[in-house]
C-alpha atoms as a PDB file:
ATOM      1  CA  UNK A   1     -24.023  52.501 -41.297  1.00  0.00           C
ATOM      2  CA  UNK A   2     -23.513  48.985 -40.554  1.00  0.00           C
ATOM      3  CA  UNK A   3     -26.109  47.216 -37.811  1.00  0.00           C
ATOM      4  CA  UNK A   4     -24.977  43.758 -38.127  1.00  0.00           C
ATOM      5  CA  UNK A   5     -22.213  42.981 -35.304  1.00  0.00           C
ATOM      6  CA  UNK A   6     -21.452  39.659 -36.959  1.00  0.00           C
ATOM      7  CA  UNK A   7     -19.779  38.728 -40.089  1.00  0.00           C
ATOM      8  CA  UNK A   8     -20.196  34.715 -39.726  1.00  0.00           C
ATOM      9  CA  UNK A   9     -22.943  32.395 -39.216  1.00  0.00           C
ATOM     10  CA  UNK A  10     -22.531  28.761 -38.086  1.00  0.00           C
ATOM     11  CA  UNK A  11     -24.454  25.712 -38.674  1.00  0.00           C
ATOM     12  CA  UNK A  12     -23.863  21.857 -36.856  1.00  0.00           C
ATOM     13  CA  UNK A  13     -24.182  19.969 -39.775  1.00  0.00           C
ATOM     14  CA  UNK A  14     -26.583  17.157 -39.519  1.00  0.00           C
ATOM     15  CA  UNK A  15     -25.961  14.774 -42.892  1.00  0.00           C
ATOM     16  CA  UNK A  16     -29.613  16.338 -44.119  1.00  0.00           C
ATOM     17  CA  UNK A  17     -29.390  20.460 -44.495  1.00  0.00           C
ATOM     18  CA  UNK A  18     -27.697  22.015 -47.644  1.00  0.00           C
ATOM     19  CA  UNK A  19     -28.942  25.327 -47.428  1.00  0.00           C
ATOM     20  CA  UNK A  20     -27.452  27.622 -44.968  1.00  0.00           C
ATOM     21  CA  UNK A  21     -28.998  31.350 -43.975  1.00  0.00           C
ATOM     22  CA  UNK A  22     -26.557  34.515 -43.220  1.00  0.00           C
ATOM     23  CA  UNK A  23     -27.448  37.962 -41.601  1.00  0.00           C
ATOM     24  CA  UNK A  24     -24.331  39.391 -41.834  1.00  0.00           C
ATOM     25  CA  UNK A  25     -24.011  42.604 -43.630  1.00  0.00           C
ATOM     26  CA  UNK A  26     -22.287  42.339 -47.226  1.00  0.00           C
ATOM     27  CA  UNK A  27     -19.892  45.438 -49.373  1.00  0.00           C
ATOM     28  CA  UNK A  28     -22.154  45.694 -52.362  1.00  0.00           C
ATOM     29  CA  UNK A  29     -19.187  46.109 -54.969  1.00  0.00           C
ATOM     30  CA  UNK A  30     -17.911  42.871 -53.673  1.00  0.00           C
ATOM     31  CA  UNK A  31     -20.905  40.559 -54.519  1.00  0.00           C
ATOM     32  CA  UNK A  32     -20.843  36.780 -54.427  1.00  0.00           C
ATOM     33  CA  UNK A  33     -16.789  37.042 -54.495  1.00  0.00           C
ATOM     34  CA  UNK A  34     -16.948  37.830 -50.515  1.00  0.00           C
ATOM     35  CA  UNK A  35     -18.933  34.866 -49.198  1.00  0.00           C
ATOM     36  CA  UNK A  36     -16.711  32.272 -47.673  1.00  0.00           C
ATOM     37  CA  UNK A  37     -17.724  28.418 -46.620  1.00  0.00           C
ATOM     38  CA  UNK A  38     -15.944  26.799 -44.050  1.00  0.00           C
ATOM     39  CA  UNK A  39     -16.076  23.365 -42.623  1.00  0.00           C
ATOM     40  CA  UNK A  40     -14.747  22.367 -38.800  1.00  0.00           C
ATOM     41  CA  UNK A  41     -14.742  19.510 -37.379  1.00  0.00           C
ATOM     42  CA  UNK A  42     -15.938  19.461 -33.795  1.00  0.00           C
ATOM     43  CA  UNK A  43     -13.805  16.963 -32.459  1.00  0.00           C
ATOM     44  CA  UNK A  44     -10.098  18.390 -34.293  1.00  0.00           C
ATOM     45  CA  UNK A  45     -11.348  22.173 -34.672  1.00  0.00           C
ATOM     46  CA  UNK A  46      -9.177  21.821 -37.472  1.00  0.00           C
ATOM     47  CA  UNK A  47     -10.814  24.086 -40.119  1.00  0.00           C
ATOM     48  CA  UNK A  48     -10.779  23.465 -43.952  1.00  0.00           C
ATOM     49  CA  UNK A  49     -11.482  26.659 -46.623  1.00  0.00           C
ATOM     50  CA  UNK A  50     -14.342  24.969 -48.890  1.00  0.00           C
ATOM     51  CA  UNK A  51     -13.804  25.911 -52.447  1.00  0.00           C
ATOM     52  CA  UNK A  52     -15.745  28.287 -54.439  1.00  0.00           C
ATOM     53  CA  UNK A  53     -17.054  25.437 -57.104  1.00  0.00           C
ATOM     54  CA  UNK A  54     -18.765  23.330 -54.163  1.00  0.00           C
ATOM     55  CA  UNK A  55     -21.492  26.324 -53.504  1.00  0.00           C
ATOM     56  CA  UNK A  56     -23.587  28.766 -54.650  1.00  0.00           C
ATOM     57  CA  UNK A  57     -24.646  32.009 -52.945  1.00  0.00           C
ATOM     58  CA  UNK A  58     -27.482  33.572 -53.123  1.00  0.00           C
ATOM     59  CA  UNK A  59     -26.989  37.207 -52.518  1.00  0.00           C
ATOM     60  CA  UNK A  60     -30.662  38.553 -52.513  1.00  0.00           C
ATOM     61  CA  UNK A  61     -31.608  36.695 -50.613  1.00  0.00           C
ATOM     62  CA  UNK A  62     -28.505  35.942 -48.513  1.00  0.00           C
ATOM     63  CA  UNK A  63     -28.609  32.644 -49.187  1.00  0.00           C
ATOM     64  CA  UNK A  64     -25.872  29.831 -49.579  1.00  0.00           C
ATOM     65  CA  UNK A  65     -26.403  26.239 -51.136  1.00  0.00           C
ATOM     66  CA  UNK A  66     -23.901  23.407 -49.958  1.00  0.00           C
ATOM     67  CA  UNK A  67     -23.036  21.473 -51.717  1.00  0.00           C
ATOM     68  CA  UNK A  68     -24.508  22.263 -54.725  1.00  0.00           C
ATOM     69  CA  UNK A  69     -24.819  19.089 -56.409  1.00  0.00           C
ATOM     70  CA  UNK A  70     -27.409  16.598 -54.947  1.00  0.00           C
ATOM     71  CA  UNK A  71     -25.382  13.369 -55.993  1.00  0.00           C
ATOM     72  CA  UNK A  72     -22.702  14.896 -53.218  1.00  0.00           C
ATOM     73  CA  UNK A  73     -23.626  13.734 -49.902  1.00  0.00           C
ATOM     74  CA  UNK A  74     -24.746  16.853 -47.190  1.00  0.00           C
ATOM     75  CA  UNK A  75     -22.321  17.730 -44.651  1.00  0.00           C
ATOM     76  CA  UNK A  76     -22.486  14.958 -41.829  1.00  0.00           C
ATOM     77  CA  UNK A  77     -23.049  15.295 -38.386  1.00  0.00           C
ATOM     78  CA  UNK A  78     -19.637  16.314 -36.143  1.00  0.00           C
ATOM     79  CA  UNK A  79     -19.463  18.506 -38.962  1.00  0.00           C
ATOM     80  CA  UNK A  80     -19.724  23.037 -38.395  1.00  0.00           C
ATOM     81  CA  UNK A  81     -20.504  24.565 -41.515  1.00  0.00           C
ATOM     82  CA  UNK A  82     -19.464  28.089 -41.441  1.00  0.00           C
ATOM     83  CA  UNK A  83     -20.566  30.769 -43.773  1.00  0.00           C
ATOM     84  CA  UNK A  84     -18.881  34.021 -43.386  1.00  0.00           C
ATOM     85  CA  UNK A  85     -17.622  37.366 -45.043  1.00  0.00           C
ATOM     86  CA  UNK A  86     -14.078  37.905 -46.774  1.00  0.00           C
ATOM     87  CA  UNK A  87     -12.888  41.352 -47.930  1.00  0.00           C
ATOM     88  CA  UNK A  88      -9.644  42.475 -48.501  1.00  0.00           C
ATOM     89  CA  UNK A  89      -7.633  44.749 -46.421  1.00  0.00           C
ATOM     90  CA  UNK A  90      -8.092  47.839 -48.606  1.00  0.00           C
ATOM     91  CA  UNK A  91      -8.335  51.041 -48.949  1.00  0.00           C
ATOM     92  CA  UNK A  92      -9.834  52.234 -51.734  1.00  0.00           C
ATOM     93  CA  UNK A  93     -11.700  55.794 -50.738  1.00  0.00           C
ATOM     94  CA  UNK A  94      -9.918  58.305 -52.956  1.00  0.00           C
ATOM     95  CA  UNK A  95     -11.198  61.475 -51.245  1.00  0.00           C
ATOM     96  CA  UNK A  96      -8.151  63.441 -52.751  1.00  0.00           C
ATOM     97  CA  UNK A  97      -9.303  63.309 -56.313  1.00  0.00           C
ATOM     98  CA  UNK A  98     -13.026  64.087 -55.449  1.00  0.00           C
ATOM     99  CA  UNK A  99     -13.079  67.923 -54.305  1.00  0.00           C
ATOM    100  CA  UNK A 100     -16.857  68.041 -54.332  1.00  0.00           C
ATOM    101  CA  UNK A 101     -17.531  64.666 -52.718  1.00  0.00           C
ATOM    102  CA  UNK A 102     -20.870  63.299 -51.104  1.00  0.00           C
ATOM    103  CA  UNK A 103     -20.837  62.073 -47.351  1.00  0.00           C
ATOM    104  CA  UNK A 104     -21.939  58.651 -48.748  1.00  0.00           C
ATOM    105  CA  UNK A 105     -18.091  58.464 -49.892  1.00  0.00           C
ATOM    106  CA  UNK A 106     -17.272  58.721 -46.601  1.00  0.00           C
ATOM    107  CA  UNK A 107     -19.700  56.596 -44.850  1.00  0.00           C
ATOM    108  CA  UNK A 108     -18.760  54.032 -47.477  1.00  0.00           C
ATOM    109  CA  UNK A 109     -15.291  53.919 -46.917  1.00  0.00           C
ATOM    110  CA  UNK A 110     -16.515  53.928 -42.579  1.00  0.00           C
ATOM    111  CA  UNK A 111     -18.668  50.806 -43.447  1.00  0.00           C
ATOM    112  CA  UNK A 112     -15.976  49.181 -45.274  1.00  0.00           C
ATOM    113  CA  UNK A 113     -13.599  49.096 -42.278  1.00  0.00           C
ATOM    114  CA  UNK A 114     -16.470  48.256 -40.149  1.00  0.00           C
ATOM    115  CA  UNK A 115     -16.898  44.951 -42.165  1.00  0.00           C
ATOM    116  CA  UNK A 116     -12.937  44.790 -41.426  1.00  0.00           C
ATOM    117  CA  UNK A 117     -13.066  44.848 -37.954  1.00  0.00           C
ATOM    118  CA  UNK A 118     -16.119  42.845 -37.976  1.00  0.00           C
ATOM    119  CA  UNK A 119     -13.800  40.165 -40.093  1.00  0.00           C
ATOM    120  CA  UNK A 120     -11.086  40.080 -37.709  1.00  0.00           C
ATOM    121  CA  UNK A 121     -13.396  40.086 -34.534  1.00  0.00           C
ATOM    122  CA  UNK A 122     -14.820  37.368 -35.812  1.00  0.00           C
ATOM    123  CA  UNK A 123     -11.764  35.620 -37.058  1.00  0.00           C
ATOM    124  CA  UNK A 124     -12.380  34.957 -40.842  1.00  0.00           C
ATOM    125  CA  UNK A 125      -8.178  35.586 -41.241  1.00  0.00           C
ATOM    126  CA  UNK A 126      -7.738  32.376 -38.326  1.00  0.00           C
ATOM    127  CA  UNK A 127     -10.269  30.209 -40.567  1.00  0.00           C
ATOM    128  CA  UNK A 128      -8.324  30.808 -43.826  1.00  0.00           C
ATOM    129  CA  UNK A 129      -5.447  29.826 -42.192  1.00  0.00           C
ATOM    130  CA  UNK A 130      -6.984  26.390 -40.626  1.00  0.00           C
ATOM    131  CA  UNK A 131      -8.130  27.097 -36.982  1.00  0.00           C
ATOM    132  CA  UNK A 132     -10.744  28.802 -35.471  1.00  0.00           C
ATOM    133  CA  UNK A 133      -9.564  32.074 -33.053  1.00  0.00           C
ATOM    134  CA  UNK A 134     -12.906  32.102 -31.379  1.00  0.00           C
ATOM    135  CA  UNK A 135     -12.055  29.026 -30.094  1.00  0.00           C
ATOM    136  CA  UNK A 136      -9.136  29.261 -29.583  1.00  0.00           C
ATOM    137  CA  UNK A 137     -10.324  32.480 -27.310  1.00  0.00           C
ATOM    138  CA  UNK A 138     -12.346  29.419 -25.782  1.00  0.00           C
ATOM    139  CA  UNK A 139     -10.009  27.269 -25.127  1.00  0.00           C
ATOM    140  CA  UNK A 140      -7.482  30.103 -23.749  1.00  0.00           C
ATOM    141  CA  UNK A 141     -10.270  30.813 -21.232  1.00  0.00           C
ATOM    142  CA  UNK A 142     -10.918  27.246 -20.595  1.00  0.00           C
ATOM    143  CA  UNK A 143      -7.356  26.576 -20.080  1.00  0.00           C
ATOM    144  CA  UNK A 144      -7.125  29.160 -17.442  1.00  0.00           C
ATOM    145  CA  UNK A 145     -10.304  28.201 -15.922  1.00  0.00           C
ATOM    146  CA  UNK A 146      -8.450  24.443 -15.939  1.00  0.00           C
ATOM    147  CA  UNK A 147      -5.425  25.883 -14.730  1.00  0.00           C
ATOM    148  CA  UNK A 148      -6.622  27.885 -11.682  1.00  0.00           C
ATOM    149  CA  UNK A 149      -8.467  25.091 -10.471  1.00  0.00           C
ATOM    150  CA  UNK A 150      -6.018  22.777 -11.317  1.00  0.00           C
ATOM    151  CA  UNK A 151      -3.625  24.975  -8.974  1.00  0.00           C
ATOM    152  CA  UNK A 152      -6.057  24.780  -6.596  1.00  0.00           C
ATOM    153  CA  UNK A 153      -6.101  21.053  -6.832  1.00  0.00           C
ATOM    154  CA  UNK A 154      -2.442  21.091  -6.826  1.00  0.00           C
ATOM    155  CA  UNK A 155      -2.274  23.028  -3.729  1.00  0.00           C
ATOM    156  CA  UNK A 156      -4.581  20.921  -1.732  1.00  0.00           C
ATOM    157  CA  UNK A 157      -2.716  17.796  -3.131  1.00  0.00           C
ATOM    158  CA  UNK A 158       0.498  19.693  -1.448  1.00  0.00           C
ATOM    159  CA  UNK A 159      -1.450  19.803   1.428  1.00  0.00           C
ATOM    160  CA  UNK A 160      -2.365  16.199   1.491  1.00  0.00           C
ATOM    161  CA  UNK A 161       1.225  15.452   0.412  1.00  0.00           C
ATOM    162  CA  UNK A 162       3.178  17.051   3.697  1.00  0.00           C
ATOM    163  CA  UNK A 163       0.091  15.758   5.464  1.00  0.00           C
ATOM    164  CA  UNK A 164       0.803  12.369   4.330  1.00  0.00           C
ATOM    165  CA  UNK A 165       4.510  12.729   4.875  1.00  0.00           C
ATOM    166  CA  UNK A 166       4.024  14.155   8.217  1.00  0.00           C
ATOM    167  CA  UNK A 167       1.686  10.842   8.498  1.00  0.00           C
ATOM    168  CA  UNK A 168       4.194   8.787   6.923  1.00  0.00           C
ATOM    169  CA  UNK A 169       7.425   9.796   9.263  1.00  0.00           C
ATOM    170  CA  UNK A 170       4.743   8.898  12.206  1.00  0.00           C
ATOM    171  CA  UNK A 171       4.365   6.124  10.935  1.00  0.00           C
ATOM    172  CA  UNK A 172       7.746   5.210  10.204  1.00  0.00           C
ATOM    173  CA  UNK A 173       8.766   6.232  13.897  1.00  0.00           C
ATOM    174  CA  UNK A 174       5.840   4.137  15.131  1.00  0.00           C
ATOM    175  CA  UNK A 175       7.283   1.175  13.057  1.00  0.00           C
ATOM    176  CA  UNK A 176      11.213   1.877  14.409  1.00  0.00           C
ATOM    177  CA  UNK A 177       9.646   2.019  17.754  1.00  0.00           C
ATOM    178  CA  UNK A 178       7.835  -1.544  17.148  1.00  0.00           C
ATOM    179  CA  UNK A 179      10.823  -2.462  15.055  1.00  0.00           C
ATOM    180  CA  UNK A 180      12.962  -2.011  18.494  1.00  0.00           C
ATOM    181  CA  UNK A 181      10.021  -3.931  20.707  1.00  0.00           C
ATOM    182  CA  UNK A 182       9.977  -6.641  18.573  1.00  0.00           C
ATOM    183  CA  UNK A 183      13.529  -7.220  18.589  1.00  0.00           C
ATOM    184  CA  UNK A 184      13.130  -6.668  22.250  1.00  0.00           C
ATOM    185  CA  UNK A 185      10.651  -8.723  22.633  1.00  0.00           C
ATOM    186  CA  UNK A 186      12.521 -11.550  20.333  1.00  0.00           C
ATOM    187  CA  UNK A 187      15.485 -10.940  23.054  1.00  0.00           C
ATOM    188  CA  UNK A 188      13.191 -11.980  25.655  1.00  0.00           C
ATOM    189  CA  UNK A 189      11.355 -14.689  23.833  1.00  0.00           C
ATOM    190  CA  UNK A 190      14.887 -15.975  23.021  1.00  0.00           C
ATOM    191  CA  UNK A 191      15.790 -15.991  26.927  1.00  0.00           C
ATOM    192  CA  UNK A 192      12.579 -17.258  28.493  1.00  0.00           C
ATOM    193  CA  UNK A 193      13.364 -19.721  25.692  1.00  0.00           C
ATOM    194  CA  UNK A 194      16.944 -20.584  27.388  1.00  0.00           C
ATOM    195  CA  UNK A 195      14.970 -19.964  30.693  1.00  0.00           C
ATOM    196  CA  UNK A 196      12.490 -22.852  29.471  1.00  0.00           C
ATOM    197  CA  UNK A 197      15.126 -25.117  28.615  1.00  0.00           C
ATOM    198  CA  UNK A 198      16.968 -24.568  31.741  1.00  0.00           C
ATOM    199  CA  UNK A 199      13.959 -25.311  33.512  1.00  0.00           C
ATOM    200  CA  UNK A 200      13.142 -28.200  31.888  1.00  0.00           C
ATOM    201  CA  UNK A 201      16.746 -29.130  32.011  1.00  0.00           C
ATOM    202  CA  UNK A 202      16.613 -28.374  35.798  1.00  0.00           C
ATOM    203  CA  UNK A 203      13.496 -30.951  36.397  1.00  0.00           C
ATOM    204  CA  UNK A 204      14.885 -33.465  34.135  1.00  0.00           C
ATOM    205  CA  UNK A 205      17.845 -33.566  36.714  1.00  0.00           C
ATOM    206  CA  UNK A 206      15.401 -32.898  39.849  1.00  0.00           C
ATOM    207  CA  UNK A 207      13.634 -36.338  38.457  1.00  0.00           C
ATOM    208  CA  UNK A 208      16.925 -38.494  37.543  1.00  0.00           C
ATOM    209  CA  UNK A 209      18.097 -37.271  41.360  1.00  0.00           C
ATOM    210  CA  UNK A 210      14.543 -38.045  43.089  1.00  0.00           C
ATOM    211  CA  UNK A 211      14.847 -41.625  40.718  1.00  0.00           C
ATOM    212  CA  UNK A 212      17.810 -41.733  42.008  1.00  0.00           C
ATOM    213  CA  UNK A 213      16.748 -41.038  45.580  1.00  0.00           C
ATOM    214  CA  UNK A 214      14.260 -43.351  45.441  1.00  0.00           C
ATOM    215  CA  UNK A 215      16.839 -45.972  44.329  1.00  0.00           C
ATOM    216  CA  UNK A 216      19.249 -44.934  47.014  1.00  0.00           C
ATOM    217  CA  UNK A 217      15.850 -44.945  49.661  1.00  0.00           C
ATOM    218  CA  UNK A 218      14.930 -48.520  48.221  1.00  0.00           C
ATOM    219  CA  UNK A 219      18.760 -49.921  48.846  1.00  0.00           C
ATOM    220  CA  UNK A 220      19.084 -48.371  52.415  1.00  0.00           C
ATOM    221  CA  UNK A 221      15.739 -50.471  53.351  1.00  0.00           C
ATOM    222  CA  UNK A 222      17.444 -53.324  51.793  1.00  0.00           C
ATOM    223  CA  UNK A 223      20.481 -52.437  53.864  1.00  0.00           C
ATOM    224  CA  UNK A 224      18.453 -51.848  56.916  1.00  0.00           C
ATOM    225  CA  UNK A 225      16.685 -55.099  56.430  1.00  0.00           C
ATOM    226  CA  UNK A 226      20.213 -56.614  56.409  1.00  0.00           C
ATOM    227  CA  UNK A 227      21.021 -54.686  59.341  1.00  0.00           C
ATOM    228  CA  UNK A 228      18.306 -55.617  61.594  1.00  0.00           C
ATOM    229  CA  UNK A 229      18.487 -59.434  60.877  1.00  0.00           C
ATOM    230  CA  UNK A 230      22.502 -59.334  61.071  1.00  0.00           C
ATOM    231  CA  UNK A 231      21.738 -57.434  64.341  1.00  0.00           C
ATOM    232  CA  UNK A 232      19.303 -60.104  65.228  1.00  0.00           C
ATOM    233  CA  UNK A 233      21.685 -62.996  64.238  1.00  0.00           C
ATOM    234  CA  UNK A 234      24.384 -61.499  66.233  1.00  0.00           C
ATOM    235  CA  UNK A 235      21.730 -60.954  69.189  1.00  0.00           C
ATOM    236  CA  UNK A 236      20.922 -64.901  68.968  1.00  0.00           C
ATOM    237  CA  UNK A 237      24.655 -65.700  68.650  1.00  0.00           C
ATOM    238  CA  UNK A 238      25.453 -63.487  71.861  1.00  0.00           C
ATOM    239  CA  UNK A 239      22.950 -65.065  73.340  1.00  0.00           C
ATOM    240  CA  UNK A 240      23.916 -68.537  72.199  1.00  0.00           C
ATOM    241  CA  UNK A 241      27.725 -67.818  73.180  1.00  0.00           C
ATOM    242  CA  UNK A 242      26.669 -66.500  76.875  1.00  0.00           C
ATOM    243  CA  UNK A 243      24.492 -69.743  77.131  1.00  0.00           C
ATOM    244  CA  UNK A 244      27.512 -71.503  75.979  1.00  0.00           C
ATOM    245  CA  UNK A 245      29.663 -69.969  78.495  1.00  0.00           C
ATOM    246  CA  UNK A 246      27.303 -70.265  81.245  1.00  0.00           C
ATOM    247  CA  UNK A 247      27.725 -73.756  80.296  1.00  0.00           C
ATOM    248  CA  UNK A 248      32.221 -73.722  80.301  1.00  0.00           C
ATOM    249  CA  UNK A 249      31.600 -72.200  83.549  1.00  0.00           C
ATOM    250  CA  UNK A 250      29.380 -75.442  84.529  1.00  0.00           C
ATOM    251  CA  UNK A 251      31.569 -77.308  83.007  1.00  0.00           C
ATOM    252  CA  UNK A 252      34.936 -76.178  84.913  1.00  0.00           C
ATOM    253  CA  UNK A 253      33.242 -75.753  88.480  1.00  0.00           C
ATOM    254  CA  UNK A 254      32.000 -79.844  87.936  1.00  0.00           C
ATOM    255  CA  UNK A 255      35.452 -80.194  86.714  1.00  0.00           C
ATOM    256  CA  UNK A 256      37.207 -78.069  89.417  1.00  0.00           C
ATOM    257  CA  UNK A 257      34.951 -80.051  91.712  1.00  0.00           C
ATOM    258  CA  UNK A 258      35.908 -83.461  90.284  1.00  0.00           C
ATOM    259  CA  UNK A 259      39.140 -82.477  90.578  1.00  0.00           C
ATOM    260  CA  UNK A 260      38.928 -81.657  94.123  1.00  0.00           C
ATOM    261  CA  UNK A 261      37.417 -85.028  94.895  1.00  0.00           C
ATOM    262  CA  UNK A 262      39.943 -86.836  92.871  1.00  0.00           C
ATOM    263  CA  UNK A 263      42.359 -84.993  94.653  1.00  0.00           C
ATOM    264  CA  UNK A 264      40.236 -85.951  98.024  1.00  0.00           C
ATOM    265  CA  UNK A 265      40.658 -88.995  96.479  1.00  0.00           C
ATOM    266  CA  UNK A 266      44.236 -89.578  96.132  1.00  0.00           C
ATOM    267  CA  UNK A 267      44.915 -88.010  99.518  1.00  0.00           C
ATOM    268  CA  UNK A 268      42.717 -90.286 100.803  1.00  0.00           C
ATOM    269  CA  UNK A 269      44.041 -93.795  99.000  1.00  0.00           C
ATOM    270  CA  UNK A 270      47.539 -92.544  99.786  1.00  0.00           C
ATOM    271  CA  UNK A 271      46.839 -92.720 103.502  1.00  0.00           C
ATOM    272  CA  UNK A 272      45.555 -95.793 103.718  1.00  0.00           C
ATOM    273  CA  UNK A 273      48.429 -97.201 101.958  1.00  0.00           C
ATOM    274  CA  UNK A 274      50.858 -96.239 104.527  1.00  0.00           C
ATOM    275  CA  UNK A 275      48.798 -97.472 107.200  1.00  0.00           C
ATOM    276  CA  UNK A 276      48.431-100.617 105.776  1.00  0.00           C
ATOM    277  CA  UNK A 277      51.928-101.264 104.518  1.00  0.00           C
ATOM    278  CA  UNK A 278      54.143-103.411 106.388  1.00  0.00           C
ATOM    279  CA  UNK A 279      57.356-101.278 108.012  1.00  0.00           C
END
């Protein structure tokens, strides 16, 4: 009957320990011959098969010295130090050729591919070979662990994703919409613009015209001015000419007059010459 479930034991090296313990159970016949050392490193996991000249077992009292030699350093630390079982895959229970055999033949030959399955369970074969199954079991596990919650990540980053696109092509409508104000609004900035310059155009004109108009407003008071003392003059000169006429008129009744007397006059010497005129 085997009670141990085990067929390793495993050790973190710490640059100190050489001696390493194992409770594993053991195949008599095999002896020393089925104790196997094993280093790992914890970082790699890679796995290296430590030979048979670097140790010494202890088999009463299940006990394994590594390394062996003191001048050797011990195993340093981010170092696992495995010690574990190693039989063959045999079969060597001849029950044929043993017609009066004991039940401890049998048992024996049981316990023998206990220690087997014990081996492969705990993956003695993988170490052999470089790696360590168990945890590589581990890491399977741990990868799906990673995995499923990495898929949940990864579904809830979809999420985000459409919800940021949906976010995005907002946004992107938003900015063709403000795209189209601004232009509008550059449209009208660009008219009030012309409006502005019209405008100022406009008063620019308006002022030149009211300078203008204030000119034009300063030349007819001028003119007026003129007016008024040409109106005056010729008021004076009317007055002077009717003054002067008044005075013609004098002049040609006194001359009409003299005229008359003259002719009184002459009328007047020409009868008394014929009176006094001899016949």
């Amino acid at each position: 009957m085997i009670t141990p479930q085990n067929a390793r034991n495993d050790y973190n090296a710490d640059g100190v320990q050489r001696q390493f313990d194992f409770n594993f159970a053991l195949y008599a016949p095999a002896g020393e011959s089925q104790i196997k050392v094993f280093v790992k490193d914890a970082v790699t996991e890679r796995v290296e098969t430590v030979s048979s000249a670097d140790y010494t077992v202890d088999i009463a009292n299940k006990k394994v010295l590594y390394p062996k030699n003191a001048p050797i350093p011990a195993i340093p630390a981010g170092k696992i130090v495995i010690v574990g079982r190693d039989l063959p895959f045999v079969q060597n229970t001849d029950l044929k050729s043993m017609p009066n055999y004991a039940p401890v033949y049998v048992e024996t030959g049981l316990d023998y591919r206990a220690l087997i399955e014990q081996q492969l369970k705990d993956g003695i074969e993988g170490l052999k070979k470089g790696f360590d199954p168990l945890t590589i079991v581990d890491d399977i596990f741990e990868a799906r662990d990673t995995a499923i919650e990495k898929a949940g990540e990864a579904a809830n980053s979809a999420a985000n994703a459409q919800d940021a696109a949906q976010r995005a092509a907002a946004s992107a409508a938003a900015a063709a919409v403000s795209e189209t104000n601004a232009a509008q609004s550059e449209t009208d900035a660009e008219a009030a613009k012309n409006a502005a310059q019209a405008a100022q155009s406009a008063a620019e004109t308006a002022a030149a015209n009211a300078q203008q108009s204030e000119t034009n407003a300063a030349q007819s008071e001028t003119n007026a001015d003129a007016a008024k003392n040409a109106a005056q003059a010729a008021q004076s000169a009317a007055e002077t000419a009717a003054a002067n006429a008044a005075t013609s008129e004098n002049n040609a009744q006194n001359s009409e007059n003299n005229a008359a007397v003259s002719e009184s006059n002459a009328a007047d010497s020409a009868r008394s010459r014929r009176i006094t005129s001899p016949c």
